[in-house]
C-alpha atoms as a PDB file:
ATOM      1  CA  UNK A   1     -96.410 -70.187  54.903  1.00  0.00           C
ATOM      2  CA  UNK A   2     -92.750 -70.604  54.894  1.00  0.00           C
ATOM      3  CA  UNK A   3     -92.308 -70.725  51.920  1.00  0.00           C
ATOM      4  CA  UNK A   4     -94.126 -67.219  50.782  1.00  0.00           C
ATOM      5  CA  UNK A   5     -91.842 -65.649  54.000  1.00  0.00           C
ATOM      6  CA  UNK A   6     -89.187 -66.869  51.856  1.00  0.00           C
ATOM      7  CA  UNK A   7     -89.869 -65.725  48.612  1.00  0.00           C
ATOM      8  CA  UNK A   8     -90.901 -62.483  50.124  1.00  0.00           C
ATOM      9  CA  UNK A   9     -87.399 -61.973  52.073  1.00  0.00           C
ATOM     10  CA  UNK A  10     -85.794 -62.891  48.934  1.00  0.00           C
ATOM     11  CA  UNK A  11     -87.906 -60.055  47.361  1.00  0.00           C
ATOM     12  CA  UNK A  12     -87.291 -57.399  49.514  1.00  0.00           C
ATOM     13  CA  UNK A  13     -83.176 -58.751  50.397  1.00  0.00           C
ATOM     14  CA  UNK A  14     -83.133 -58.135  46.023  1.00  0.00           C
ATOM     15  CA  UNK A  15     -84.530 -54.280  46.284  1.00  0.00           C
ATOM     16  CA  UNK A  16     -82.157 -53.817  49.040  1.00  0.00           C
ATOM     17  CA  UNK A  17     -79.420 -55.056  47.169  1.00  0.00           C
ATOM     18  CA  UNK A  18     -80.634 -53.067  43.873  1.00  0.00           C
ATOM     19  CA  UNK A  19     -80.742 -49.632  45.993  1.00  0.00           C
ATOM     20  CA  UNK A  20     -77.494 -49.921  47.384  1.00  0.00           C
ATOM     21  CA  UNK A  21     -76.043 -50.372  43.989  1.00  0.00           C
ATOM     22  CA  UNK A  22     -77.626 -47.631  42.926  1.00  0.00           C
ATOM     23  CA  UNK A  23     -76.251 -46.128  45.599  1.00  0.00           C
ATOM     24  CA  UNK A  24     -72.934 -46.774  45.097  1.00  0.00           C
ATOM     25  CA  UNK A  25     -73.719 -45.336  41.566  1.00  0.00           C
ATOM     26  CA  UNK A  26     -75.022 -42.220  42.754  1.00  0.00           C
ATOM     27  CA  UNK A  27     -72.409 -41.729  45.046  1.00  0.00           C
ATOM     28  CA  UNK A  28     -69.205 -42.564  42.107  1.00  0.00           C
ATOM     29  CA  UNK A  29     -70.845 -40.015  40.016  1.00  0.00           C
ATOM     30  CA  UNK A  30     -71.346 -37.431  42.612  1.00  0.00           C
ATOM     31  CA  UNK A  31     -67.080 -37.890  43.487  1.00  0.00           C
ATOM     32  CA  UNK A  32     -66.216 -38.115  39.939  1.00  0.00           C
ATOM     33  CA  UNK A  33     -68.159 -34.650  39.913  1.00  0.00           C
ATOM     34  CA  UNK A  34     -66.288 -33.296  42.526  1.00  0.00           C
ATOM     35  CA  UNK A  35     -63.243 -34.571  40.943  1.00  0.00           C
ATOM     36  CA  UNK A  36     -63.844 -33.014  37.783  1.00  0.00           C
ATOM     37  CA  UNK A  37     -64.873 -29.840  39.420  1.00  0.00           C
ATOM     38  CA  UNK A  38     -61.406 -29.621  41.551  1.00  0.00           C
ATOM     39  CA  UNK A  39     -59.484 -30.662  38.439  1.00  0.00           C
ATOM     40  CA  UNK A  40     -61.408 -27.584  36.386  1.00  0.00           C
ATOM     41  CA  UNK A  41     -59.866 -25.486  38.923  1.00  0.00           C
ATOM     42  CA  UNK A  42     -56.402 -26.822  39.025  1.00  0.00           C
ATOM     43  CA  UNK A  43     -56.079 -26.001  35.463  1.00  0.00           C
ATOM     44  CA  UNK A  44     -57.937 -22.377  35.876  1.00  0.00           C
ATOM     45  CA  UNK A  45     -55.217 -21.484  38.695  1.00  0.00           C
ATOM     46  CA  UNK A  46     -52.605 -22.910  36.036  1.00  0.00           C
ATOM     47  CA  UNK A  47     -53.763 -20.784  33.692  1.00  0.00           C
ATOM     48  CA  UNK A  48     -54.440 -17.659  35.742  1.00  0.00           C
ATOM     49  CA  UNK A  49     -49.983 -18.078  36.807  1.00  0.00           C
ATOM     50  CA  UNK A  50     -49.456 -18.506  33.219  1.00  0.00           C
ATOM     51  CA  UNK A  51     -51.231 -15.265  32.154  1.00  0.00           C
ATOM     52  CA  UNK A  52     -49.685 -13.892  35.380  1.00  0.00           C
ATOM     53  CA  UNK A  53     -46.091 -15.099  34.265  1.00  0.00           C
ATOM     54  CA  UNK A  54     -46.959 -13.768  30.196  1.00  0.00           C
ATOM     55  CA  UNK A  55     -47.708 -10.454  32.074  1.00  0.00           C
ATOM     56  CA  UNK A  56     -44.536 -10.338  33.713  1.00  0.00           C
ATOM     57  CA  UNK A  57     -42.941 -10.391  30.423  1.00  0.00           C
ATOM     58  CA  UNK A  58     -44.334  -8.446  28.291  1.00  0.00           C
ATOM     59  CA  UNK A  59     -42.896  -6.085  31.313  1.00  0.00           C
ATOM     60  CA  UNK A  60     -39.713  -7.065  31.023  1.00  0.00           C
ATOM     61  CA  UNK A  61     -38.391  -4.809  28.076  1.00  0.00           C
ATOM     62  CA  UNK A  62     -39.831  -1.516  30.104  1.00  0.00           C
ATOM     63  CA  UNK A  63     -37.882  -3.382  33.185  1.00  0.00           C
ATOM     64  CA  UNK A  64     -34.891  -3.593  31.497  1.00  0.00           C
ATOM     65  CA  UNK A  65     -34.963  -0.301  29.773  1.00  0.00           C
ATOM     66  CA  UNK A  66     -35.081   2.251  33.398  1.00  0.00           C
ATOM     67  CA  UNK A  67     -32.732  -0.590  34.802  1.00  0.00           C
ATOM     68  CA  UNK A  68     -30.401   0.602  31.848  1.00  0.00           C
ATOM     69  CA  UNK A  69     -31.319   4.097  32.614  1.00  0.00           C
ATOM     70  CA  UNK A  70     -30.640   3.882  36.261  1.00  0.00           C
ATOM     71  CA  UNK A  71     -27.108   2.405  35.554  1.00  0.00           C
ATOM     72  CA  UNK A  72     -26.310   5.367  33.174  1.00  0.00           C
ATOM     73  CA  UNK A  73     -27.158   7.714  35.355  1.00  0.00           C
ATOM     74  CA  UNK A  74     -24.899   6.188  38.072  1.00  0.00           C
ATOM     75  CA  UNK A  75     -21.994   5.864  35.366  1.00  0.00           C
ATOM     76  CA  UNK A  76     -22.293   9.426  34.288  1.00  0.00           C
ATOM     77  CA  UNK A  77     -22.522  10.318  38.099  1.00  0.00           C
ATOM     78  CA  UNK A  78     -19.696   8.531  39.377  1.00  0.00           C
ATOM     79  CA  UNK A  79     -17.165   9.891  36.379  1.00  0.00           C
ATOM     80  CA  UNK A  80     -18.127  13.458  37.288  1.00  0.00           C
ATOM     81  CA  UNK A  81     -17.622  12.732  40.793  1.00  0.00           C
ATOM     82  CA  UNK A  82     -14.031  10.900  39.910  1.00  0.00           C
ATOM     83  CA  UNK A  83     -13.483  14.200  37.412  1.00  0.00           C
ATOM     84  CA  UNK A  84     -14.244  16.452  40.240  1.00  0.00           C
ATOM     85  CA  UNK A  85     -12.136  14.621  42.529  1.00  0.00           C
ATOM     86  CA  UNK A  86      -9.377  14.678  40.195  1.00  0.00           C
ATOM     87  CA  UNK A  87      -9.539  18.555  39.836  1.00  0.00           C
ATOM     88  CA  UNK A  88      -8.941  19.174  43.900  1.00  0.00           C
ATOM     89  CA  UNK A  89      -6.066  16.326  44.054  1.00  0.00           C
ATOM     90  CA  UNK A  90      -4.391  18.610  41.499  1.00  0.00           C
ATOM     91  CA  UNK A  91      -4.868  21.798  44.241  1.00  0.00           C
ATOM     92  CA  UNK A  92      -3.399  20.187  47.196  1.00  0.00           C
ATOM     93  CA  UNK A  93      -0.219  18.180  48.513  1.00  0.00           C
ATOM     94  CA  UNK A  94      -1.643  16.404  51.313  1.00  0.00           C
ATOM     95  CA  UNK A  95       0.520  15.600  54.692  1.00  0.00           C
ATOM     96  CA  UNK A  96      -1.969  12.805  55.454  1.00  0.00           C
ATOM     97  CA  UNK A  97      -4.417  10.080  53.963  1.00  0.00           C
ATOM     98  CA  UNK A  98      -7.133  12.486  53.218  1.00  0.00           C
ATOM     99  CA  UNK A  99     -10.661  11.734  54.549  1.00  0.00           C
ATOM    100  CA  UNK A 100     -13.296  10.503  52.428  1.00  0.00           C
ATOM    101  CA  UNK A 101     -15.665  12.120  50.021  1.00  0.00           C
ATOM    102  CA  UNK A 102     -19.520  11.565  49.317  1.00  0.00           C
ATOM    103  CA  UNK A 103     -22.317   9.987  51.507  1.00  0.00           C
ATOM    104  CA  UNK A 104     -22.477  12.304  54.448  1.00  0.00           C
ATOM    105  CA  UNK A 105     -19.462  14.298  53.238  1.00  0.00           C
ATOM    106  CA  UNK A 106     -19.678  16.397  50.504  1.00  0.00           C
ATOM    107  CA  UNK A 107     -19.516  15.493  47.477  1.00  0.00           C
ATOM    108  CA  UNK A 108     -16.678  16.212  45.219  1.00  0.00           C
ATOM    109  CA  UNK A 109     -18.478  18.156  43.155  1.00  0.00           C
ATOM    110  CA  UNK A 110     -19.865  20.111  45.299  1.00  0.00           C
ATOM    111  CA  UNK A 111     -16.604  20.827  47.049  1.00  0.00           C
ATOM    112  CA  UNK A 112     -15.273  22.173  43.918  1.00  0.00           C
ATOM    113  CA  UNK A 113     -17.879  24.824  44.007  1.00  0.00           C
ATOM    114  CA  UNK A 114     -16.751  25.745  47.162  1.00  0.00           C
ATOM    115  CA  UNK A 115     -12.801  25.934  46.419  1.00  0.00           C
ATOM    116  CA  UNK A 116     -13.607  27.253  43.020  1.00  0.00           C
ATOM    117  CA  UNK A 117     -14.983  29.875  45.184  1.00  0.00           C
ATOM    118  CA  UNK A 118     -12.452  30.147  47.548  1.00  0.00           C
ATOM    119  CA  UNK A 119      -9.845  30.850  44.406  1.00  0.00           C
ATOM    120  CA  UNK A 120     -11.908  33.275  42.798  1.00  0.00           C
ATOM    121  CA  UNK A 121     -12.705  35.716  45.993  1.00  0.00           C
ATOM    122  CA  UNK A 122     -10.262  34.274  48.771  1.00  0.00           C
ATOM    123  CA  UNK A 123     -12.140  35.544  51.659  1.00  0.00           C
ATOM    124  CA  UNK A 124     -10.365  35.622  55.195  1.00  0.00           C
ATOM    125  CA  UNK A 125     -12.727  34.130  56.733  1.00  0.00           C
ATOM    126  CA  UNK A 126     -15.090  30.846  55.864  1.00  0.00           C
ATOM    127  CA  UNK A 127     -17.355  29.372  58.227  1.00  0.00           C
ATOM    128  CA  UNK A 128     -18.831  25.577  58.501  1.00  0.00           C
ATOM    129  CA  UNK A 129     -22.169  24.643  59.896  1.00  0.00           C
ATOM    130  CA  UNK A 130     -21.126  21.275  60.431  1.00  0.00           C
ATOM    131  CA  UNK A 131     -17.765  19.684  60.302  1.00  0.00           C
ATOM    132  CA  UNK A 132     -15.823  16.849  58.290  1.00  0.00           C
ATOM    133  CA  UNK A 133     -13.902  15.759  55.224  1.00  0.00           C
ATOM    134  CA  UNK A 134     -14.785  19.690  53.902  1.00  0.00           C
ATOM    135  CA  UNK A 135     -12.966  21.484  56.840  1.00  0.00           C
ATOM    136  CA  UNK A 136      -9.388  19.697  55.554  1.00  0.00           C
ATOM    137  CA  UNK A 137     -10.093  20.195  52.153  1.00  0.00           C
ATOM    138  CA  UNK A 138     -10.871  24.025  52.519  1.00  0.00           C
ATOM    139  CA  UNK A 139      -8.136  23.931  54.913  1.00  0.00           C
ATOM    140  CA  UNK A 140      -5.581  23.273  52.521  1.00  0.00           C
ATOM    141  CA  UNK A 141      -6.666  25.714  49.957  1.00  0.00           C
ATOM    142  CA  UNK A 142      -6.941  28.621  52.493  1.00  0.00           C
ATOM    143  CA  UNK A 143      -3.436  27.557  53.587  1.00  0.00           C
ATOM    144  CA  UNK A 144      -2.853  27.800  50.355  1.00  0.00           C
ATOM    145  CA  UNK A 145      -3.652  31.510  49.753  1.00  0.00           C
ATOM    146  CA  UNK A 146      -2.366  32.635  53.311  1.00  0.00           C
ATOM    147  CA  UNK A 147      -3.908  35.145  55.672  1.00  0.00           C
ATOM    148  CA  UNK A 148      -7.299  33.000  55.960  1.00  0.00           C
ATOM    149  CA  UNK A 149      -8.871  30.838  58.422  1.00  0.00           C
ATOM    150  CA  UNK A 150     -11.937  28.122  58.800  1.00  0.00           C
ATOM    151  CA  UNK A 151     -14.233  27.933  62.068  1.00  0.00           C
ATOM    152  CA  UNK A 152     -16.769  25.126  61.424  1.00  0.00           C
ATOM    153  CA  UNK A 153     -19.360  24.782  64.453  1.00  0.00           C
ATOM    154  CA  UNK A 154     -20.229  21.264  65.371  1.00  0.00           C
ATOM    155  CA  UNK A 155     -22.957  20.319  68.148  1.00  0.00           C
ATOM    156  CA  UNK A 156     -21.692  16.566  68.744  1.00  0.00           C
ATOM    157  CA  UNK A 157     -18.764  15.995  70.849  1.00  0.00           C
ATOM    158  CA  UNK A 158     -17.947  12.673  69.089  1.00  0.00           C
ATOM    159  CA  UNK A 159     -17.568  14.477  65.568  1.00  0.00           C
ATOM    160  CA  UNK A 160     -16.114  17.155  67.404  1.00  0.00           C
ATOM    161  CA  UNK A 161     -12.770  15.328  68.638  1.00  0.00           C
ATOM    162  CA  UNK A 162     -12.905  13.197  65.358  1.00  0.00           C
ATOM    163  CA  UNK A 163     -12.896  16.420  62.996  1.00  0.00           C
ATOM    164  CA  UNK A 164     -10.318  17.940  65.374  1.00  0.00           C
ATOM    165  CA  UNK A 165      -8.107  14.763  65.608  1.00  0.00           C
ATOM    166  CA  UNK A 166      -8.602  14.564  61.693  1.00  0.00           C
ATOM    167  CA  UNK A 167      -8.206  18.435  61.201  1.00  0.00           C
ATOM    168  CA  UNK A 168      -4.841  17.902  63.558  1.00  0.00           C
ATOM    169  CA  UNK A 169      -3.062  14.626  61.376  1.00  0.00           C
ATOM    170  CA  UNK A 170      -3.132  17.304  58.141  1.00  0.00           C
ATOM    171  CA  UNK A 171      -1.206  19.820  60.164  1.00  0.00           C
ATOM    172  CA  UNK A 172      -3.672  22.637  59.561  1.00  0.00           C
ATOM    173  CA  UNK A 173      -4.772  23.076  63.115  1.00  0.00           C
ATOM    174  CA  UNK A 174      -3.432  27.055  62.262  1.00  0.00           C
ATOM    175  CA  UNK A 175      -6.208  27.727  59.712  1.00  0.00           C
ATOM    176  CA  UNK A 176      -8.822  25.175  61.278  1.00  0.00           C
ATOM    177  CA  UNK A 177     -10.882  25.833  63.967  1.00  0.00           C
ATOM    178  CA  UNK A 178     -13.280  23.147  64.719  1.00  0.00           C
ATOM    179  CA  UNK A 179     -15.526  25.014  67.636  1.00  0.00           C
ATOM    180  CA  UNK A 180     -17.910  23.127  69.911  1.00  0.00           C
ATOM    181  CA  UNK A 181     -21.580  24.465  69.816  1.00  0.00           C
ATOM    182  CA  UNK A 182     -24.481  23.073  71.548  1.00  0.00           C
ATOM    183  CA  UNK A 183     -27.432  22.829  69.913  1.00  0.00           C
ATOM    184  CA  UNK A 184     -29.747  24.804  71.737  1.00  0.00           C
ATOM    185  CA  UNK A 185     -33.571  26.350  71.349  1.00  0.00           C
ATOM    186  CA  UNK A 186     -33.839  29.571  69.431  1.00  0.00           C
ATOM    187  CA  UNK A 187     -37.290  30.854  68.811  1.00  0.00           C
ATOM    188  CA  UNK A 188     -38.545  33.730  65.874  1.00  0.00           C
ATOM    189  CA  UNK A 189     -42.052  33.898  65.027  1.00  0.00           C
ATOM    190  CA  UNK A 190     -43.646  31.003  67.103  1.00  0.00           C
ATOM    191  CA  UNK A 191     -41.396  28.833  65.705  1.00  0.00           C
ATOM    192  CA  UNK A 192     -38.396  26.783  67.477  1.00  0.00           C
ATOM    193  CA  UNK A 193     -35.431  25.129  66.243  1.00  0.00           C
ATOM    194  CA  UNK A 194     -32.334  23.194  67.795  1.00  0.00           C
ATOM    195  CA  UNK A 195     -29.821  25.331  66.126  1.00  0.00           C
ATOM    196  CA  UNK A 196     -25.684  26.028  67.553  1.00  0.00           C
ATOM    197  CA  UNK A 197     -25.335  27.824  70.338  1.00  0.00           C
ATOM    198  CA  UNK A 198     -25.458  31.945  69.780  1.00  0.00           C
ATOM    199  CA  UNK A 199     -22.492  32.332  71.888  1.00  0.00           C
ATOM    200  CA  UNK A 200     -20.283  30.346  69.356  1.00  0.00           C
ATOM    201  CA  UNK A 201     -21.053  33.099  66.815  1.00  0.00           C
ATOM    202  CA  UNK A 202     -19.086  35.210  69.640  1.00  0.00           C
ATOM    203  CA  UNK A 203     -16.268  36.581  67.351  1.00  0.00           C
ATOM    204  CA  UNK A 204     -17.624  36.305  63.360  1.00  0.00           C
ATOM    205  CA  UNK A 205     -16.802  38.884  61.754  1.00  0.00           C
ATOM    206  CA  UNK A 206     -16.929  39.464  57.678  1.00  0.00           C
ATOM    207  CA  UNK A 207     -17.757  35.837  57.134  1.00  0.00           C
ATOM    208  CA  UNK A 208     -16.942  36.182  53.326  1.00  0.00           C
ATOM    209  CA  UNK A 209     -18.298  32.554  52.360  1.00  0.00           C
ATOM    210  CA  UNK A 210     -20.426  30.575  54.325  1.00  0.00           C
ATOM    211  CA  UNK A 211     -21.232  26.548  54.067  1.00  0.00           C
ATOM    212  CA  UNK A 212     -24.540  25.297  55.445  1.00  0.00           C
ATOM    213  CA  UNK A 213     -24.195  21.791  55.830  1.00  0.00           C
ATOM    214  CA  UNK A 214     -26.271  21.450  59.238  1.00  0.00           C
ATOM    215  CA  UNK A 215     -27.673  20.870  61.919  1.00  0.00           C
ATOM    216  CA  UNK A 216     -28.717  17.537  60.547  1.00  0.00           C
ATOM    217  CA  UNK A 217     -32.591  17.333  59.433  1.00  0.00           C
ATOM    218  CA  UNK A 218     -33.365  14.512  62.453  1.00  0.00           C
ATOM    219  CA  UNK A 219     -32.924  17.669  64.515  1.00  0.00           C
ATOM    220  CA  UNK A 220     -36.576  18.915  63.354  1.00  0.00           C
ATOM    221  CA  UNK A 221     -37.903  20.429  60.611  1.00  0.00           C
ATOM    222  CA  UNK A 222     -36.164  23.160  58.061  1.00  0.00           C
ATOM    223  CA  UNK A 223     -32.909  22.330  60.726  1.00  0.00           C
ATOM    224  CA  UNK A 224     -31.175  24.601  58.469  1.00  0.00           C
ATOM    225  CA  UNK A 225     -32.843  27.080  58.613  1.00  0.00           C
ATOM    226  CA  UNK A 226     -31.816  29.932  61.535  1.00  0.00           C
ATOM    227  CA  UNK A 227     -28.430  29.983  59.885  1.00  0.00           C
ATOM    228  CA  UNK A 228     -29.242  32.813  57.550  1.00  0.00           C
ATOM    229  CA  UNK A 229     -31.160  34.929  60.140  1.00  0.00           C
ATOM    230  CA  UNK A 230     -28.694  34.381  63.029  1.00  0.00           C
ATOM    231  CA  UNK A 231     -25.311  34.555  60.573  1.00  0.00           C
ATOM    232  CA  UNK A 232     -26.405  37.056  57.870  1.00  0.00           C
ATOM    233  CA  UNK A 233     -25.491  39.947  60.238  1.00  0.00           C
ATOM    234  CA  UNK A 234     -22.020  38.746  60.978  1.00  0.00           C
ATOM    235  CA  UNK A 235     -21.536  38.353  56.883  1.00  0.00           C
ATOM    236  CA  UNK A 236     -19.610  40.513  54.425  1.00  0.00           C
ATOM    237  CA  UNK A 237     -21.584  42.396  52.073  1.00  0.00           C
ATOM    238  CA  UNK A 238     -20.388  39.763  49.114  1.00  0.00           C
ATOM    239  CA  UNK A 239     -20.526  36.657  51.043  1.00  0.00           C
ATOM    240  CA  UNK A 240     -21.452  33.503  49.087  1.00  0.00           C
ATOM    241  CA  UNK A 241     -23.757  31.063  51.117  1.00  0.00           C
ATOM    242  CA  UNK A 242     -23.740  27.560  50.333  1.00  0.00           C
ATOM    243  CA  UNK A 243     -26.328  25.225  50.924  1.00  0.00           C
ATOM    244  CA  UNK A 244     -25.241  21.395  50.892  1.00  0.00           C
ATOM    245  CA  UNK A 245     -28.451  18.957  50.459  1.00  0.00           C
ATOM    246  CA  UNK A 246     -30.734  21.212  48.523  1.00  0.00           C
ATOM    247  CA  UNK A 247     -32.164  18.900  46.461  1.00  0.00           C
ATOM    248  CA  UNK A 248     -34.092  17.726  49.485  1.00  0.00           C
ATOM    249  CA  UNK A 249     -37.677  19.320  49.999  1.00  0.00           C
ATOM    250  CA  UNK A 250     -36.501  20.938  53.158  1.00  0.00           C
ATOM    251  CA  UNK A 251     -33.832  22.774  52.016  1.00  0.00           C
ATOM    252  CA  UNK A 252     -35.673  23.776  49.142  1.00  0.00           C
ATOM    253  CA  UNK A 253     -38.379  25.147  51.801  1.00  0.00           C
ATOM    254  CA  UNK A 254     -35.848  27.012  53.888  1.00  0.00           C
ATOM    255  CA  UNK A 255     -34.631  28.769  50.135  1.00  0.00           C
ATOM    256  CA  UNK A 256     -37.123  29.981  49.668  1.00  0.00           C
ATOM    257  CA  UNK A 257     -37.941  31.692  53.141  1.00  0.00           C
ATOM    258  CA  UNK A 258     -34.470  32.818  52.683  1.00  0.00           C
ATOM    259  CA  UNK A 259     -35.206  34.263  49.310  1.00  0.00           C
ATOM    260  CA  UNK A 260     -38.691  36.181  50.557  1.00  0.00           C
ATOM    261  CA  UNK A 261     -37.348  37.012  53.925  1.00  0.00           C
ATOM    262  CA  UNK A 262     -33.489  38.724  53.371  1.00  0.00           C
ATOM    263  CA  UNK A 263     -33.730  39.658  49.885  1.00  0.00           C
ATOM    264  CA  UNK A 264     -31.159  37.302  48.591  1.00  0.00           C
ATOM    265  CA  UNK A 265     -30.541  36.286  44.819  1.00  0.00           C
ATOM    266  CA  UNK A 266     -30.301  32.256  44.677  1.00  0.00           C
ATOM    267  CA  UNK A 267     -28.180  30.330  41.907  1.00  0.00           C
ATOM    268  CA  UNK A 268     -27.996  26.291  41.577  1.00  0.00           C
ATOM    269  CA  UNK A 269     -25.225  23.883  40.970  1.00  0.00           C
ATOM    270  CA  UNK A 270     -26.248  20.742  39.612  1.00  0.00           C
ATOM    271  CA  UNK A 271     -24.214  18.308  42.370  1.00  0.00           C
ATOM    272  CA  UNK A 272     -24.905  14.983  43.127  1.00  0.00           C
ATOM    273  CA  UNK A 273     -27.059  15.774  46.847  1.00  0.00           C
ATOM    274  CA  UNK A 274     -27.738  19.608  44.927  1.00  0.00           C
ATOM    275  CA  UNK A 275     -26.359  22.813  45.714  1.00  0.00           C
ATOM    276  CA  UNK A 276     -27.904  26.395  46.505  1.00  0.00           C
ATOM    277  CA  UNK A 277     -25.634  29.017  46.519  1.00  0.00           C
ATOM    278  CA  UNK A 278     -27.157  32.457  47.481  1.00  0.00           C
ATOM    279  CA  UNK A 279     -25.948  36.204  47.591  1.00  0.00           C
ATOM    280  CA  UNK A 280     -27.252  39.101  48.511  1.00  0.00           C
ATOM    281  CA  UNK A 281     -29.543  41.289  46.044  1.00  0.00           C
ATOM    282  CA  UNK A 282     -26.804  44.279  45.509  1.00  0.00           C
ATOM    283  CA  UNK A 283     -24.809  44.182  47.561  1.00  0.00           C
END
């Protein structure tokens, strides 16, 4: 009786040993599987950042090309602003470091248009909406001439005793008025803007060239705008009106209401922020 007990253990302790080899079998190829199936997709992802990288350079001559474009276009830019600036150096004899050009000044070329102007008509008086770096320069040149004079309105006290301070150092405090204007509401229409205070406009008289170059646009939309309707009136008959910025879509906007609204012929400047100049239809 022992004995078959025995032989039968020893039967059954075999199978055992038989089914967890195969197992162990089962289970190696199952990981090997999964191994296999991870490193399938290692080498897809490889491949997919390869493609990805190819891609990227096939690209690379189109890249390269507007990158080449872009820096000729700031080359040409920059020599016609250096050319410009070059061309009002040669107009003026400074009595102080003059103030920088470009970024929210104007931009030499545009500033030429505006001199240019200036030398062609010499009108007695010129008026700023806004004031900076282009009050001293059209300072100088309306010095120049004699019997002229610059009142630029500016809303912010801190740009106020800077362009005044600045306006003082060149000695032209004579020809250059920088007058403090509040912005305040003026509605037309149903429509609102923060524009200079009407009481500034007090004395402005045969305005004979006018430069636009504010209320800034964070003010609200088509800032610019009210200084046609609210200046026009106090303009000579052959005034030139300058619009800085109008390259923007704003400006462009308030051109045209301009244009459709007080009959007035428009002409543009290639500059580098763009310039409108408008007159009115004959005059």
């Amino acid at each position: 009786m022992d004995e078959r007990l025995s032989s039968v253990a020893a039967v059954a302790k075999d199978r055992t040993g038989r089914s967890e080899d195969l197992q162990a079998v089962l289970s190696s190829l199952g990981e090997d599987r999964v191994n296999a199936t991870l490193g399938l997709r290692e080498i897809d992802g490889r491949v997919d950042a390869l493609r990805r990288e190819l891609d990227r350079l096939a690209e690379l001559p189109d890249r390269l090309d507007a990158v080449r474009d872009d820096l000729s276009g700031q080359i040409r830019q920059t020599y016609r602003q250096l050319e410009a600036y070059v061309d009002l150096r040669s107009l003026i004899s400074p009595r102080a470091p003059l103030p920088e050009l470009r970024g929210w000044a104007a931009s030499p070329d545009a500033l030429r248009c505006l001199i240019e102007d200036v030398c062609a008509r010499r009108p007695k008086l010129v008026v700023e909406c806004g004031s900076g770096s282009s009050s001293v320069w059209l300072g100088y040149v309306m010095e120049h001439f004699g019997g002229g004079r610059v009142v630029c309105l500016e809303h912010d006290e801190r740009y106020l005793e800077l362009s005044r301070s600045l306006v003082a150092a060149h000695g032209l405090t004579h020809v250059v008025e920088i007058r403090h204007a509040p912005l305040r509401t003026w509605e037309e229409g149903g429509e609102s803007w923060q524009w200079y205070d009407r009481e500034a406009l007090r004395d402005l008289d045969e305005i004979g060239l006018l430069h636009v170059d504010g209320p800034p646009a964070a003010t609200g939309p088509q800032a610019r705008y009210p200084a046609v309707p609210l200046l026009l009136p106090h303009c000579s008959a052959d005034v030139r009106i300058f619009l800085d910025d109008a390259s923007r879509d704003d400006e462009r906007a308030v051109v045209a209401r301009w244009r459709r609204e007080h009959s007035l012929e428009l002409t543009r400047r290639e500059a580098e922020k763009g310039l409108a100049i408008l007159t009115i239809a004959n005059p």
